[in-house]
C-alpha atoms as a PDB file:
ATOM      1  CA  UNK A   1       1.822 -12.133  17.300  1.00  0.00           C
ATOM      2  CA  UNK A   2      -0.096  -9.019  16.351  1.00  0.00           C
ATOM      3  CA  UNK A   3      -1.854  -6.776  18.258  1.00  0.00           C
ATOM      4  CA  UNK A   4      -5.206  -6.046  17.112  1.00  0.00           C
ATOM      5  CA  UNK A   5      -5.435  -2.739  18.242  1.00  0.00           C
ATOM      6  CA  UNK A   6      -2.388  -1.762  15.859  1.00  0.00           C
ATOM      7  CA  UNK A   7      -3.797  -3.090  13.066  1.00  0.00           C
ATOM      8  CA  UNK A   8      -7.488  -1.205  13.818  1.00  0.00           C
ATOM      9  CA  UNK A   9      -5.031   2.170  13.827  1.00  0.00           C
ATOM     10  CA  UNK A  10      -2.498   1.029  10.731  1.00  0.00           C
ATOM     11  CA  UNK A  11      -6.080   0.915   8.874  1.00  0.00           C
ATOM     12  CA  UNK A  12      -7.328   4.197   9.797  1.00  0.00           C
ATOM     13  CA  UNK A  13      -4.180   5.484   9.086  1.00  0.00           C
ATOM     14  CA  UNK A  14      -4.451   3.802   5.326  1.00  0.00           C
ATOM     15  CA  UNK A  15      -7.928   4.807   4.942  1.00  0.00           C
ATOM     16  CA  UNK A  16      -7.566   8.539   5.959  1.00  0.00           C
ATOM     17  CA  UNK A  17      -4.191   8.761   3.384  1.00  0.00           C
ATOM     18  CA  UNK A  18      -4.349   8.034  -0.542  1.00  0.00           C
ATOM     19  CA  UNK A  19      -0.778   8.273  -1.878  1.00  0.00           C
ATOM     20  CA  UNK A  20       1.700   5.817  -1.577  1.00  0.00           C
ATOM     21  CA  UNK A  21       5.523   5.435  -2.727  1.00  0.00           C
ATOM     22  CA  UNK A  22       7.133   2.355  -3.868  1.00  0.00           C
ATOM     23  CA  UNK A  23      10.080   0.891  -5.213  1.00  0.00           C
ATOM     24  CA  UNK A  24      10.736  -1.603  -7.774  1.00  0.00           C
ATOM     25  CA  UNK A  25      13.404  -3.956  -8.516  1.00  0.00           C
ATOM     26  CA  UNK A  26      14.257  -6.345 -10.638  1.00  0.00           C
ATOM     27  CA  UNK A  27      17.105  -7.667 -13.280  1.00  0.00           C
ATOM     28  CA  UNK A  28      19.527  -5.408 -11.288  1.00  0.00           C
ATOM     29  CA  UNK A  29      17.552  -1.677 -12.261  1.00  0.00           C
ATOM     30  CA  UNK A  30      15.195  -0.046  -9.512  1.00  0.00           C
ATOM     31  CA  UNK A  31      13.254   2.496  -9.237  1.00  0.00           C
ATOM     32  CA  UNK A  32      10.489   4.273  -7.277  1.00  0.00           C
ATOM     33  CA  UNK A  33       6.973   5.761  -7.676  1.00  0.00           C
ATOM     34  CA  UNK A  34       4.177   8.013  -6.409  1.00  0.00           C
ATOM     35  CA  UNK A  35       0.889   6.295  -6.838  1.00  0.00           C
ATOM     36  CA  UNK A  36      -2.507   6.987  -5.379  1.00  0.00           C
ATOM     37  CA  UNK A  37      -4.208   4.230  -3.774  1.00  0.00           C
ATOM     38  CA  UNK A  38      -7.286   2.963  -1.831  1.00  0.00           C
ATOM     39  CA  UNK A  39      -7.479   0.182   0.994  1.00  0.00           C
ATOM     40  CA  UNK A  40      -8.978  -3.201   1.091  1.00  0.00           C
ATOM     41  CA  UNK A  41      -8.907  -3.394   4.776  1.00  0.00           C
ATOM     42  CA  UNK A  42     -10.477  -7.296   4.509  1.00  0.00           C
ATOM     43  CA  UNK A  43      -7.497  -8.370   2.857  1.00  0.00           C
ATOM     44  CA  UNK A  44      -5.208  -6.066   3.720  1.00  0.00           C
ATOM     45  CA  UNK A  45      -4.134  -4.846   0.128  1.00  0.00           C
ATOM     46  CA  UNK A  46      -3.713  -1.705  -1.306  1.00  0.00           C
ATOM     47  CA  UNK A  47      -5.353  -0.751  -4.995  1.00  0.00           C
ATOM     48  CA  UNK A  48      -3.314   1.381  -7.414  1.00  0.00           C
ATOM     49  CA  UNK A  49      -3.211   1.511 -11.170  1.00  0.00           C
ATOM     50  CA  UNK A  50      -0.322   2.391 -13.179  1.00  0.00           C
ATOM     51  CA  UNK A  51       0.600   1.540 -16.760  1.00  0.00           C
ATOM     52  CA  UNK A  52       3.036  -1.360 -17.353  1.00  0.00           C
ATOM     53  CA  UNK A  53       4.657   0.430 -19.829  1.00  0.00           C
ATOM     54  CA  UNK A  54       6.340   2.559 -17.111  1.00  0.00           C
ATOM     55  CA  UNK A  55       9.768   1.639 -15.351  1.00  0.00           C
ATOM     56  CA  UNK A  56       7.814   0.725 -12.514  1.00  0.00           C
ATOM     57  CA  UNK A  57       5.419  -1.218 -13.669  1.00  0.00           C
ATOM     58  CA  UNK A  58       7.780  -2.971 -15.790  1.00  0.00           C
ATOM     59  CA  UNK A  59       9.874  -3.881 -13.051  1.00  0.00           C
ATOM     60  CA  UNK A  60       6.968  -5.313 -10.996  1.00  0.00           C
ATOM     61  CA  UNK A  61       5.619  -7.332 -13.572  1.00  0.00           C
ATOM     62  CA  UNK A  62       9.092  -9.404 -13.571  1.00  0.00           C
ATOM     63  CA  UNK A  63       9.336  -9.365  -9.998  1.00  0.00           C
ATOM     64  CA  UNK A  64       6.842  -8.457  -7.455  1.00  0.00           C
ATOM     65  CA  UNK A  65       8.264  -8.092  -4.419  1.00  0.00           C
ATOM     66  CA  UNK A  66       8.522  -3.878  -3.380  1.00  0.00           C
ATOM     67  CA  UNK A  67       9.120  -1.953  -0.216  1.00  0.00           C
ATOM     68  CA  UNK A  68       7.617   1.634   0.154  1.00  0.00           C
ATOM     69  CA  UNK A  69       6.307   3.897   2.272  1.00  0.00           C
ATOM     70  CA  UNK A  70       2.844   6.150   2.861  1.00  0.00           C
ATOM     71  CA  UNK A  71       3.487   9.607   4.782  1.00  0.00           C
ATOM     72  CA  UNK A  72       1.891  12.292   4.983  1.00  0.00           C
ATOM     73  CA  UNK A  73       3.839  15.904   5.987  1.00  0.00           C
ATOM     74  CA  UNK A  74       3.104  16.839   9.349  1.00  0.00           C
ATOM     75  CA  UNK A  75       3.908  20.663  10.843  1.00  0.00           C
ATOM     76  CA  UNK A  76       5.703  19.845  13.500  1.00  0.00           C
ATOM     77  CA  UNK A  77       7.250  16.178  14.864  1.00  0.00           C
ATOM     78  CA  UNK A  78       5.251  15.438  17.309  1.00  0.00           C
ATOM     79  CA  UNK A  79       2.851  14.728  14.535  1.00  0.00           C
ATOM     80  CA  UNK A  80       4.951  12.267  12.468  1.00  0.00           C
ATOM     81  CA  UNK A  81       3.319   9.214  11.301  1.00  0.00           C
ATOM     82  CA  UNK A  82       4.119   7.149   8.557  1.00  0.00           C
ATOM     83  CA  UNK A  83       4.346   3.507   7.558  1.00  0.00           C
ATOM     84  CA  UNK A  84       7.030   1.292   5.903  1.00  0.00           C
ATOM     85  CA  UNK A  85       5.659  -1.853   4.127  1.00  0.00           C
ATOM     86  CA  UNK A  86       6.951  -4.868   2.467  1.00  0.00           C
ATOM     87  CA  UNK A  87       4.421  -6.331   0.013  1.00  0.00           C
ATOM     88  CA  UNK A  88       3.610  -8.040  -3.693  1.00  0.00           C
ATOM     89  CA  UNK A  89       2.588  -6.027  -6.302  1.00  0.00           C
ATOM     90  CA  UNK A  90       0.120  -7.865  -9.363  1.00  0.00           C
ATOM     91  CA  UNK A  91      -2.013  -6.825 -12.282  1.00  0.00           C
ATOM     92  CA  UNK A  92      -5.205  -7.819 -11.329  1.00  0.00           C
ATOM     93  CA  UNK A  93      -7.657  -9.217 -13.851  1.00  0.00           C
ATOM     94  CA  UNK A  94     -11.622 -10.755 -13.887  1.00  0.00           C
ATOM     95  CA  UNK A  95     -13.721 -10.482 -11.195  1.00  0.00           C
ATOM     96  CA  UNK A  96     -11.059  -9.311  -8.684  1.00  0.00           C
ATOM     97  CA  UNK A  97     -10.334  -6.485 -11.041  1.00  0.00           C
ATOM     98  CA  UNK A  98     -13.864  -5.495 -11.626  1.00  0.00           C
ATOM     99  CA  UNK A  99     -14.116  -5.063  -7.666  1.00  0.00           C
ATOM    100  CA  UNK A 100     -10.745  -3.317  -7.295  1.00  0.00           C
ATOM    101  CA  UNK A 101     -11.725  -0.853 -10.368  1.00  0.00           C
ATOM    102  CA  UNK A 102     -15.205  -0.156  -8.916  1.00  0.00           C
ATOM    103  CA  UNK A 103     -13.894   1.270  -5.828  1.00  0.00           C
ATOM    104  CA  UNK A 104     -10.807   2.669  -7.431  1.00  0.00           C
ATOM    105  CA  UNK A 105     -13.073   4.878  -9.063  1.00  0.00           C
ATOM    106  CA  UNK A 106     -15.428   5.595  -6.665  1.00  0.00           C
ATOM    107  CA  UNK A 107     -12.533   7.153  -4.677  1.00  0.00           C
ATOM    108  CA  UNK A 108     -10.904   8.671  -7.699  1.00  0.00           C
ATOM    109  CA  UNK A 109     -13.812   9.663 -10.032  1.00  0.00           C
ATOM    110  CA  UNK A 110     -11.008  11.111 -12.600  1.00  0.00           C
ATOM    111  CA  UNK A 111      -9.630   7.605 -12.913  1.00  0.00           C
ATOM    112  CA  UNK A 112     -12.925   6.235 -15.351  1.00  0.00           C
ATOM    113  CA  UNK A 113     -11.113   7.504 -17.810  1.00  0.00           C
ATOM    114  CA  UNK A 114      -8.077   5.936 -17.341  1.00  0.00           C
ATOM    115  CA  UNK A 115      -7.465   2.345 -19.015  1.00  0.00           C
ATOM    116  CA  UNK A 116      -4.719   1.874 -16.689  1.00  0.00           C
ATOM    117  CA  UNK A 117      -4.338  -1.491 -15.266  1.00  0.00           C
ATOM    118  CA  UNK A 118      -5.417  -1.939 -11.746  1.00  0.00           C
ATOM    119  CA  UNK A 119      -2.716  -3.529  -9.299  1.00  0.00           C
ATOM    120  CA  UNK A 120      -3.177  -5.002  -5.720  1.00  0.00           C
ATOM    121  CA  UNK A 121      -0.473  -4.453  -3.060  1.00  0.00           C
ATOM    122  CA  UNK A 122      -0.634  -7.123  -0.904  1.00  0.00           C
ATOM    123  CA  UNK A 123       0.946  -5.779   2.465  1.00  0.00           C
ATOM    124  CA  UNK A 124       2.938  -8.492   4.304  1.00  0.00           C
ATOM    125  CA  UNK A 125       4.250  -6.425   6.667  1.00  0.00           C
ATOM    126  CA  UNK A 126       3.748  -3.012   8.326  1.00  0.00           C
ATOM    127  CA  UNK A 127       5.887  -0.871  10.622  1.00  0.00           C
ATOM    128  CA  UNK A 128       4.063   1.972  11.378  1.00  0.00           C
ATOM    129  CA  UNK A 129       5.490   5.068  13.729  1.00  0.00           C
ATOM    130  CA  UNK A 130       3.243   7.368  15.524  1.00  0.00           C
ATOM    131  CA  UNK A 131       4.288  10.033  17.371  1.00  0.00           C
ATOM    132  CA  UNK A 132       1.262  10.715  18.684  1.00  0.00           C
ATOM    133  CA  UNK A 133       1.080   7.754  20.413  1.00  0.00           C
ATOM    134  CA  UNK A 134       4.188   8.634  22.179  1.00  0.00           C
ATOM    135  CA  UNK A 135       7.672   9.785  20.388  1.00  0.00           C
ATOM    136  CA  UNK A 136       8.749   7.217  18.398  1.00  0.00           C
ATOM    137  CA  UNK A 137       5.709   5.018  19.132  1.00  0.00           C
ATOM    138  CA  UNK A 138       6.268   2.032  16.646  1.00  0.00           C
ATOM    139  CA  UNK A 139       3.018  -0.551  15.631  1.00  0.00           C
ATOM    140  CA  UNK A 140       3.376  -3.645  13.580  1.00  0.00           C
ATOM    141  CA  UNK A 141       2.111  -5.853  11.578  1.00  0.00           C
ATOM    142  CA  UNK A 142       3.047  -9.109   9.857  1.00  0.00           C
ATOM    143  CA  UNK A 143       0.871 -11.437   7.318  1.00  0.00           C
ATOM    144  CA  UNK A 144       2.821 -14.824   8.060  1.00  0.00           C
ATOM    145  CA  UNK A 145       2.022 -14.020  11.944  1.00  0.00           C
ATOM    146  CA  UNK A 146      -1.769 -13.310  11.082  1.00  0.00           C
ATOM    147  CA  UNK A 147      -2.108 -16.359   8.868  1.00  0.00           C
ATOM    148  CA  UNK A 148      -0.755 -18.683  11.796  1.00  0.00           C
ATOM    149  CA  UNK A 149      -3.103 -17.014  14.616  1.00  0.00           C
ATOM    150  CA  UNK A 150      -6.705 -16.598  12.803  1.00  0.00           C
END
């Protein structure tokens, strides 16, 4: 079951960072990204845009299913924290992308410009590590346990 208290500090954690890495697969090619995102902590997704045209967008639109990680670069190691996630990646479009665009761009003013299309990362599950919390401190989070305990 998960513990609400780790998933109130996973979503600081993905509020208070904005770059995420990710990696593709699909047809037997890979390949990974940098892409900056922003957190819809109701529904636990992550919004990025990114052209399909690229290797990694191509590769998600045939199959969805990526792994990646969001760290920042701490000074020292008492100070690591990161998070590996499993999740689907889609091209949003309609209302859902209207909503997803709005506060892309609110967080990312430069991206107006962009015609990008706007992607949700629906996390389905989370291992986070905190050293902070205690060395090797590790907090997770998985969707199929959340769905079966409201």
């Amino acid at each position: 079951m998960n513990n609400p208290d780790d998933l109130k500090h996973i979503l600081k954690f993905l509020n208070k960072n904005h770059v995420l890495a990710l990696c593709a697969v699909a047809d037997g090619e890979m390949w990974s990204a940098n892409c900056f995102y922003v957190t819809d902590s109701e529904n636990l997704s992550l919004y990025f845009m990114t052209e399909l045209k690229t290797l990694h967008g191509t590769l998600m639109a045939k199959s969805p299913q990526v792994v990646g990680t969001i760290a920042p670069h701490p000074k020292t190691i008492a100070l690591i924290k990161g998070i590996q996630y499993r999740g689907e990646a889609t091209v949003l479009s309609g209302e859902e992308e209207h909503r997803a665009r709005t506060l892309y761009c609110t967080h990312f003013p430069v991206a107006v410009a962009m015609k990008a299309p706007v992607w949700r990362l629906k996390l389905n599950y989370i291992k986070m590590t905190d050293n902070a919390l205690g060395f090797g401190k590790k907090l997770m989070w998985d969707r199929v346990a959340s769905d079966k305990h409201p």
